[in-house]
PDB file of N, CA and C in Angstrom:
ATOM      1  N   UNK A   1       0.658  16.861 -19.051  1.00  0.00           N
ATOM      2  CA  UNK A   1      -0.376  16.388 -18.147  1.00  0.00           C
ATOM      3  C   UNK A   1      -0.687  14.908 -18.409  1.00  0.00           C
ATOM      4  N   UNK A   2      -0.980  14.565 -19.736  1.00  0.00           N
ATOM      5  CA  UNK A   2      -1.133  13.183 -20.383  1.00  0.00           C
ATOM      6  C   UNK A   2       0.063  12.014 -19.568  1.00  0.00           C
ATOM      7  N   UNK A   3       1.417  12.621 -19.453  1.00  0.00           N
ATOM      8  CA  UNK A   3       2.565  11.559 -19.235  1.00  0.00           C
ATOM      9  C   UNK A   3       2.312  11.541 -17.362  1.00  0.00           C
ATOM     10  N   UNK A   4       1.753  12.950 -16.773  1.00  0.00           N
ATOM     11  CA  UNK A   4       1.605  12.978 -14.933  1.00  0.00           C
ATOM     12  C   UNK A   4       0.632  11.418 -15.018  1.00  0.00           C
ATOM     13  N   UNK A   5      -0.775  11.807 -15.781  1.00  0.00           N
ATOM     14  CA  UNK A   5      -1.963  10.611 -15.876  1.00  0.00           C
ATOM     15  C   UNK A   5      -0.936   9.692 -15.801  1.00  0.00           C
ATOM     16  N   UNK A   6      -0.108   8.960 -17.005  1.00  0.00           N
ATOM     17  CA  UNK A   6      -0.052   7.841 -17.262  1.00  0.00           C
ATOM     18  C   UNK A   6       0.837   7.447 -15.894  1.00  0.00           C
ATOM     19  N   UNK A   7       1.407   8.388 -15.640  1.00  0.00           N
ATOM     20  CA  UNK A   7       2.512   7.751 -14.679  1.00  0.00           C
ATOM     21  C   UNK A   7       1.581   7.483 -12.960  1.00  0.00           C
ATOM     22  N   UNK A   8       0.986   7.945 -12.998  1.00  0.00           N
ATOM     23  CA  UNK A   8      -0.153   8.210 -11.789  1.00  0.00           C
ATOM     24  C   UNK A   8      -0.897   7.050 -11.817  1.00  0.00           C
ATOM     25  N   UNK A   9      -1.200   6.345 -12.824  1.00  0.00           N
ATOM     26  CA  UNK A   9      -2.139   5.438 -13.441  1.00  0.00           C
ATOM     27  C   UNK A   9      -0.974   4.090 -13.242  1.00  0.00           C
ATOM     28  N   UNK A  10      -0.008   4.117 -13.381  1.00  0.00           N
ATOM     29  CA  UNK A  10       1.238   3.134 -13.546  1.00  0.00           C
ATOM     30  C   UNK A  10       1.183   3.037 -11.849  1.00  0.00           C
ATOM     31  N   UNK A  11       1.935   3.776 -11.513  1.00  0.00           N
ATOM     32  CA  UNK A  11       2.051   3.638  -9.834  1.00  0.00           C
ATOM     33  C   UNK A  11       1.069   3.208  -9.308  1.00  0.00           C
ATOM     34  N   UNK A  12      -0.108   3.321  -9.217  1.00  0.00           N
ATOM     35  CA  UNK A  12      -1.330   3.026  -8.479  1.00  0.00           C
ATOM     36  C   UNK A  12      -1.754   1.617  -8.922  1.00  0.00           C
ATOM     37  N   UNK A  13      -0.996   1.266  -9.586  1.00  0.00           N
ATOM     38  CA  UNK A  13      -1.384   0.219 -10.141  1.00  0.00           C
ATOM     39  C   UNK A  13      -0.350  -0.978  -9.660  1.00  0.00           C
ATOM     40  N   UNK A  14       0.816  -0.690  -9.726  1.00  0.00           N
ATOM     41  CA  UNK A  14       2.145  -1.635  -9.165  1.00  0.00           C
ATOM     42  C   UNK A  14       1.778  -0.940  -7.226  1.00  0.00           C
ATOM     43  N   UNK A  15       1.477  -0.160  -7.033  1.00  0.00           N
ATOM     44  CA  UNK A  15       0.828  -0.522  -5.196  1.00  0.00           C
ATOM     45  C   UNK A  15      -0.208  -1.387  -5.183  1.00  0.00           C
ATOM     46  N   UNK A  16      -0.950  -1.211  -6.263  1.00  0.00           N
ATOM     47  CA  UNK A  16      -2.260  -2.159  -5.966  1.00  0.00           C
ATOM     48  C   UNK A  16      -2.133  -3.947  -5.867  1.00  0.00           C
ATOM     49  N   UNK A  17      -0.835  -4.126  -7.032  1.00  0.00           N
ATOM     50  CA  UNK A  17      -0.360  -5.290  -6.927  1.00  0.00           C
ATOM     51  C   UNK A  17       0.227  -5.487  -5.961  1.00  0.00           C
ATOM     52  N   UNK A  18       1.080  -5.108  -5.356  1.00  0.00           N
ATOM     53  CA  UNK A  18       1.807  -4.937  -4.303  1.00  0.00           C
ATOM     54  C   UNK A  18       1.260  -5.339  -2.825  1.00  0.00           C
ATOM     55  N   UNK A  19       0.448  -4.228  -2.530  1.00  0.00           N
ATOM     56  CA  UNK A  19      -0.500  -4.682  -1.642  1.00  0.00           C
ATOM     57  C   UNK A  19      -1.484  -5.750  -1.697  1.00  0.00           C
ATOM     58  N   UNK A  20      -2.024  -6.479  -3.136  1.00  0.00           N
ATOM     59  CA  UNK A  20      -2.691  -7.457  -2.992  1.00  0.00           C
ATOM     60  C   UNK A  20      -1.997  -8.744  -2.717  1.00  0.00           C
ATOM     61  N   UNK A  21      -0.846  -8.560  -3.162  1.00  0.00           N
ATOM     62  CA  UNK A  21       0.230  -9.617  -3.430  1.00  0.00           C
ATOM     63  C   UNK A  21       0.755  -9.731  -1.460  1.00  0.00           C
ATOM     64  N   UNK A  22       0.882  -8.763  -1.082  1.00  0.00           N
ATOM     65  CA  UNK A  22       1.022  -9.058   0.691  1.00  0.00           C
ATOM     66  C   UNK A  22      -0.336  -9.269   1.188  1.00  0.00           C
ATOM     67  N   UNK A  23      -1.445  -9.311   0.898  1.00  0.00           N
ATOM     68  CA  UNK A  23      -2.815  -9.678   1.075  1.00  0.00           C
ATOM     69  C   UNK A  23      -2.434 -11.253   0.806  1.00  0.00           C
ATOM     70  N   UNK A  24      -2.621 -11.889   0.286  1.00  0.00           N
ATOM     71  CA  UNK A  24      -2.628 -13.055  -0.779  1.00  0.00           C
ATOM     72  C   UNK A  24      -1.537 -13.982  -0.294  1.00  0.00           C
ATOM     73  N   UNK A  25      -0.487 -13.432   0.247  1.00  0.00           N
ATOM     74  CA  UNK A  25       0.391 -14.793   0.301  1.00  0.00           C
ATOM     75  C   UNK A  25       0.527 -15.288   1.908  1.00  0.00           C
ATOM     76  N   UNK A  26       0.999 -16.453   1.811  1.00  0.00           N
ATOM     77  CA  UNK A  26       0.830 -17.530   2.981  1.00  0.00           C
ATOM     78  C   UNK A  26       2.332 -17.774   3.707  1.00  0.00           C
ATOM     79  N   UNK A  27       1.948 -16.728   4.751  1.00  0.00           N
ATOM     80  CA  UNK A  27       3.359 -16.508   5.155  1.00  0.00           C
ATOM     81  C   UNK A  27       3.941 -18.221   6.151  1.00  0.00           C
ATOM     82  N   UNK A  28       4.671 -18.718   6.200  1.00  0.00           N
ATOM     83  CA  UNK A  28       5.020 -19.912   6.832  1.00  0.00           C
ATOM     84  C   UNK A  28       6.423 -19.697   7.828  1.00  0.00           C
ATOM     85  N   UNK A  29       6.550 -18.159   7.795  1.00  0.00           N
ATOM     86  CA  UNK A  29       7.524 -18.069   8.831  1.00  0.00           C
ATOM     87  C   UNK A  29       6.927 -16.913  10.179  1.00  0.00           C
ATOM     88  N   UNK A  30       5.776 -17.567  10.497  1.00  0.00           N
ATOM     89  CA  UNK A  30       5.039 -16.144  11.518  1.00  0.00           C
ATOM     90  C   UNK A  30       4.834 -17.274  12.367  1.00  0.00           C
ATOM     91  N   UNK A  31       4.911 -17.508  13.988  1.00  0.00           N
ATOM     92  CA  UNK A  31       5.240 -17.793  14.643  1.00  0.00           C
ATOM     93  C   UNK A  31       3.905 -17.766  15.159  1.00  0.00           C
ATOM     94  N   UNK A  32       3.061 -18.688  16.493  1.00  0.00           N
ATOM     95  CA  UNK A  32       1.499 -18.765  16.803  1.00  0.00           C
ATOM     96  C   UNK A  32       1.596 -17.144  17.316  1.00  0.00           C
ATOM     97  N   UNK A  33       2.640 -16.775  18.168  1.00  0.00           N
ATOM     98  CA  UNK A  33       2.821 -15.444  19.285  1.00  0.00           C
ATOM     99  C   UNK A  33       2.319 -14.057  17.738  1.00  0.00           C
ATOM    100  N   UNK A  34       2.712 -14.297  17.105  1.00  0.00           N
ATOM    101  CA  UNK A  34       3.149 -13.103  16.099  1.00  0.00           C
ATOM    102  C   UNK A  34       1.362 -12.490  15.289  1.00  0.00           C
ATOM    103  N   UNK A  35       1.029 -11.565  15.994  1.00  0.00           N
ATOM    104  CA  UNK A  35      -0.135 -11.361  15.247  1.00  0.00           C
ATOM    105  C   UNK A  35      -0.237 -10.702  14.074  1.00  0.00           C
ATOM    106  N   UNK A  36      -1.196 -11.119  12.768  1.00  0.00           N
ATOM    107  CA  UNK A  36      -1.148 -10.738  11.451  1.00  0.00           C
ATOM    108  C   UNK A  36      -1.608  -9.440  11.453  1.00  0.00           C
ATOM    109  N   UNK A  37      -0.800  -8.852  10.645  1.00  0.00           N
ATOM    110  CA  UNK A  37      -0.871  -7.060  10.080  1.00  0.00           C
ATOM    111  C   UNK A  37      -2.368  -6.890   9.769  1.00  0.00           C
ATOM    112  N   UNK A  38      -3.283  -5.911  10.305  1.00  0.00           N
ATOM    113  CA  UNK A  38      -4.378  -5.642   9.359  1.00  0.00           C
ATOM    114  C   UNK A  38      -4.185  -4.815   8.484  1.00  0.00           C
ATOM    115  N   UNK A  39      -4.967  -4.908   7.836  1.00  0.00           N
ATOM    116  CA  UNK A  39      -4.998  -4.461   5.926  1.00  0.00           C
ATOM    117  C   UNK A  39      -4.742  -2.962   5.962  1.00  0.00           C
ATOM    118  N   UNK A  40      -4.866  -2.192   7.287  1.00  0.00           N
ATOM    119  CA  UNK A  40      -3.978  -0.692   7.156  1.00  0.00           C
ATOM    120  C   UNK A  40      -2.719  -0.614   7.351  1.00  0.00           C
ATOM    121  N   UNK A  41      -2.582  -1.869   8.085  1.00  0.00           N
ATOM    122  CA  UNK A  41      -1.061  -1.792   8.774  1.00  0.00           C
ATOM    123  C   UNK A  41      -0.181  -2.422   7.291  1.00  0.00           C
ATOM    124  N   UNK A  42      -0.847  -3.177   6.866  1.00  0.00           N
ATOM    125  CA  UNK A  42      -0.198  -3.285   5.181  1.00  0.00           C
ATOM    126  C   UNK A  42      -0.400  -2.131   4.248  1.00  0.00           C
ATOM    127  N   UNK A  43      -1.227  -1.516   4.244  1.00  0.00           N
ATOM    128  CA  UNK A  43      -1.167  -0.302   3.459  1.00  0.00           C
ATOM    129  C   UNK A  43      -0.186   0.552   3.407  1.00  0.00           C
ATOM    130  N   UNK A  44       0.132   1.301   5.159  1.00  0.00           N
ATOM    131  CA  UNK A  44       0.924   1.470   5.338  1.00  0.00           C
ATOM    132  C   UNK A  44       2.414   1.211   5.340  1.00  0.00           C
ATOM    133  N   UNK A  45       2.710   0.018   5.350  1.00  0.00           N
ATOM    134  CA  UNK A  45       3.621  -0.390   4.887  1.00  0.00           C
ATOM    135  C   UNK A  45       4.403  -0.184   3.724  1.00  0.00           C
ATOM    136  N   UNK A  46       3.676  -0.465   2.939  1.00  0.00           N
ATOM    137  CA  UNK A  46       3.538   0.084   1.328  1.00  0.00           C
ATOM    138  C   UNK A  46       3.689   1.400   1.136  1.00  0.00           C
ATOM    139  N   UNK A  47       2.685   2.240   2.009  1.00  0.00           N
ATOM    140  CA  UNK A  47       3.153   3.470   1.860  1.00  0.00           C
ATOM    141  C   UNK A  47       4.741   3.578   2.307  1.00  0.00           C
ATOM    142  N   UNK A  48       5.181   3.716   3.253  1.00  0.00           N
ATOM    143  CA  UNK A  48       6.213   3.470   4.027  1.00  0.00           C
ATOM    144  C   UNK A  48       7.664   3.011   2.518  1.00  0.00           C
ATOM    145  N   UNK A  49       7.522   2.408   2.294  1.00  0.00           N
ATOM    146  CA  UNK A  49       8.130   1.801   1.829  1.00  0.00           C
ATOM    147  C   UNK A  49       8.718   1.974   0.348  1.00  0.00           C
ATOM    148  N   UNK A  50       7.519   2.997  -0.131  1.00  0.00           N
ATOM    149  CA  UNK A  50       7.565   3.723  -1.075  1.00  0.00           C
ATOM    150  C   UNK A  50       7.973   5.059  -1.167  1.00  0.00           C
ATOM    151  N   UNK A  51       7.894   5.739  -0.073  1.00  0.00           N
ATOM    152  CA  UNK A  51       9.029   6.770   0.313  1.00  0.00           C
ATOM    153  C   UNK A  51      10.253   6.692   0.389  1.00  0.00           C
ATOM    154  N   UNK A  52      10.515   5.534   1.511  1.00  0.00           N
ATOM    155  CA  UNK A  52      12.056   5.130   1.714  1.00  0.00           C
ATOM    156  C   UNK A  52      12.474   4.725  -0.008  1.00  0.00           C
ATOM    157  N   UNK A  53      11.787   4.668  -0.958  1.00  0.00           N
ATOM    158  CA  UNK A  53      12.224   3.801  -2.117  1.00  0.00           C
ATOM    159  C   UNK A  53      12.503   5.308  -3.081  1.00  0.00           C
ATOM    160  N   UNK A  54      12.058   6.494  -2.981  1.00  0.00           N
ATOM    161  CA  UNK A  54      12.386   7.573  -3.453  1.00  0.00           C
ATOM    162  C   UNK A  54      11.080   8.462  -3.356  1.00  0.00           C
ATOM    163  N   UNK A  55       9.682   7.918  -3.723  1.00  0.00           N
ATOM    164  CA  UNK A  55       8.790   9.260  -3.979  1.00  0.00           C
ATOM    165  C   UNK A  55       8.655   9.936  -2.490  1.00  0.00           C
ATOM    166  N   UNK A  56       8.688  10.834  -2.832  1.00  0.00           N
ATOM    167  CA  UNK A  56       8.630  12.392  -1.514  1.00  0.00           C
ATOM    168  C   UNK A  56       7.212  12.355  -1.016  1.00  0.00           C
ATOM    169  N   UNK A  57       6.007  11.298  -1.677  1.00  0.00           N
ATOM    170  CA  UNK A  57       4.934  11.270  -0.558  1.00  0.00           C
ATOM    171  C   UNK A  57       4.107  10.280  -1.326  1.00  0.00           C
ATOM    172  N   UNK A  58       3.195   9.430  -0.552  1.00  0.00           N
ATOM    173  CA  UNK A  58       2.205   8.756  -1.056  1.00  0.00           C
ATOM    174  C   UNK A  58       0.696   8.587   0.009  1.00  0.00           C
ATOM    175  N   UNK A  59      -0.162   9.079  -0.830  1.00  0.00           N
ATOM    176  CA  UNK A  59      -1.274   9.094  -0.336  1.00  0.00           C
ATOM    177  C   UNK A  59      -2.478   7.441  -1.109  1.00  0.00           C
ATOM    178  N   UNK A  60      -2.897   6.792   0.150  1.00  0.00           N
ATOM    179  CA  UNK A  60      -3.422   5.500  -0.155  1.00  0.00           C
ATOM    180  C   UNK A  60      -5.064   5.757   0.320  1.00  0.00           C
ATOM    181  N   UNK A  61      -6.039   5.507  -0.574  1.00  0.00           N
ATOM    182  CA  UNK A  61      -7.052   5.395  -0.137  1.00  0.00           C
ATOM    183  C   UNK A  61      -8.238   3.990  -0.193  1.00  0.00           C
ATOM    184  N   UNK A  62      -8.533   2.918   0.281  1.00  0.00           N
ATOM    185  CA  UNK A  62      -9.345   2.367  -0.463  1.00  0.00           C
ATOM    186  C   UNK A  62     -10.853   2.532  -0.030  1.00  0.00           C
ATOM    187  N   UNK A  63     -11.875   1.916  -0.536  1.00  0.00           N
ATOM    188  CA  UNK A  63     -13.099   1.802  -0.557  1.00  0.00           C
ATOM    189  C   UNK A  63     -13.958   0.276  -0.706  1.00  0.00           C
ATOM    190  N   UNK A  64     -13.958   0.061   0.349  1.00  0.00           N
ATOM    191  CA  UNK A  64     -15.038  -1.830  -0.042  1.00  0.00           C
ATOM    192  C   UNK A  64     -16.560  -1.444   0.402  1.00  0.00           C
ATOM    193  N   UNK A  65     -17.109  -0.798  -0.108  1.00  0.00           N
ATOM    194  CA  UNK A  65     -18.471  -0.666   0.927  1.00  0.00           C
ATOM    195  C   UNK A  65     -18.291   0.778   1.261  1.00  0.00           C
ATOM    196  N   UNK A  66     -18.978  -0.107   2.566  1.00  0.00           N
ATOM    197  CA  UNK A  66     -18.835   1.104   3.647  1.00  0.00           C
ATOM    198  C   UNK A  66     -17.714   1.649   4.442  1.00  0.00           C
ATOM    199  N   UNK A  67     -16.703   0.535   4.311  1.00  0.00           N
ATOM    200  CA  UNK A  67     -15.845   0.206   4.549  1.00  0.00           C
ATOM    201  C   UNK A  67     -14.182   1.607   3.965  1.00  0.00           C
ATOM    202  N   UNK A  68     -13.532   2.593   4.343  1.00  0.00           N
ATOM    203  CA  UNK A  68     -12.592   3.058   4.067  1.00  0.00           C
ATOM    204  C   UNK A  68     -11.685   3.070   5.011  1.00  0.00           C
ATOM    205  N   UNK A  69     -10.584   3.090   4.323  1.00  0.00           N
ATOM    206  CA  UNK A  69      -9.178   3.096   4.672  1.00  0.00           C
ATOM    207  C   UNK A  69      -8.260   3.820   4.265  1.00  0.00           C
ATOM    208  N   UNK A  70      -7.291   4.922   4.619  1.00  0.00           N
ATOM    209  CA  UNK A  70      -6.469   5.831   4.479  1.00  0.00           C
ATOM    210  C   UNK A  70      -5.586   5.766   5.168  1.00  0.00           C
ATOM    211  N   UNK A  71      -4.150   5.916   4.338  1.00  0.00           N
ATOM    212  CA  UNK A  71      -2.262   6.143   4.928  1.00  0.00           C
ATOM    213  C   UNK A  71      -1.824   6.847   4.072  1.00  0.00           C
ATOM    214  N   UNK A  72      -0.972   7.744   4.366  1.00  0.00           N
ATOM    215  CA  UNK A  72      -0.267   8.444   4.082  1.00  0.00           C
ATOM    216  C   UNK A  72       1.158   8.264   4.403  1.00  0.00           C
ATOM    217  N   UNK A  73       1.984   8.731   3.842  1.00  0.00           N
ATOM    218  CA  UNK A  73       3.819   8.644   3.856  1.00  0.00           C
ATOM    219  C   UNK A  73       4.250   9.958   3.625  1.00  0.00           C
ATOM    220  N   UNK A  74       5.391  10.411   4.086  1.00  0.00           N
ATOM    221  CA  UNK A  74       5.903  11.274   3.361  1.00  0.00           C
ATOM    222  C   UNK A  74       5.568  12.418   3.368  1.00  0.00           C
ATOM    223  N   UNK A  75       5.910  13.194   1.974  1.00  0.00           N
ATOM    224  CA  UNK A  75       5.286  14.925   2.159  1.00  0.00           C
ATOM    225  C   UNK A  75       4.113  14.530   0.720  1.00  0.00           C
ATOM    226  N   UNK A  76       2.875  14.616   1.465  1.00  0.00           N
ATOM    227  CA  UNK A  76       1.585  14.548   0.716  1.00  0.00           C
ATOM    228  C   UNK A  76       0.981  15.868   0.591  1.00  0.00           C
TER     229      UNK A  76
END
């Protein structure tokens, strides 16, 4: 159970970078026409992306406030 934690704790942690890191950077190849992803449509992504990369499901939740957001991938 200790090694599920740590590994649960690891992953959530390299999405969190992940997703902040596509938050954060300054894209210079998006065009005036091209409208920017909102912060689910990046979540998703991530989720997305992390399936195609091997895990069989990922469930994303965040919390700012009042403010929540939820995606899912896969078999959750």
């Amino acid at each position: 159970m200790l090694a599920y934690l740590s590994f649960t704790r690891s992953l959530a942690m390299l999405i969190a970078i992940t997703v902040l890191s596509a938050c954060n950077s300054n894209s210079t190849n998006t065009s005036p026409i091209d409208k920017p992803l909102s912060l689910r449509d990046q979540l998703q992504t991530v989720a997305d992306n992390a399936v195609q990369s091997g895990l069989p499901g990922v469930s994303l939740h965040l919390q700012d406030g009042d403010e929540h957001i939820s995606v899912v991938a896969g078999v959750v």
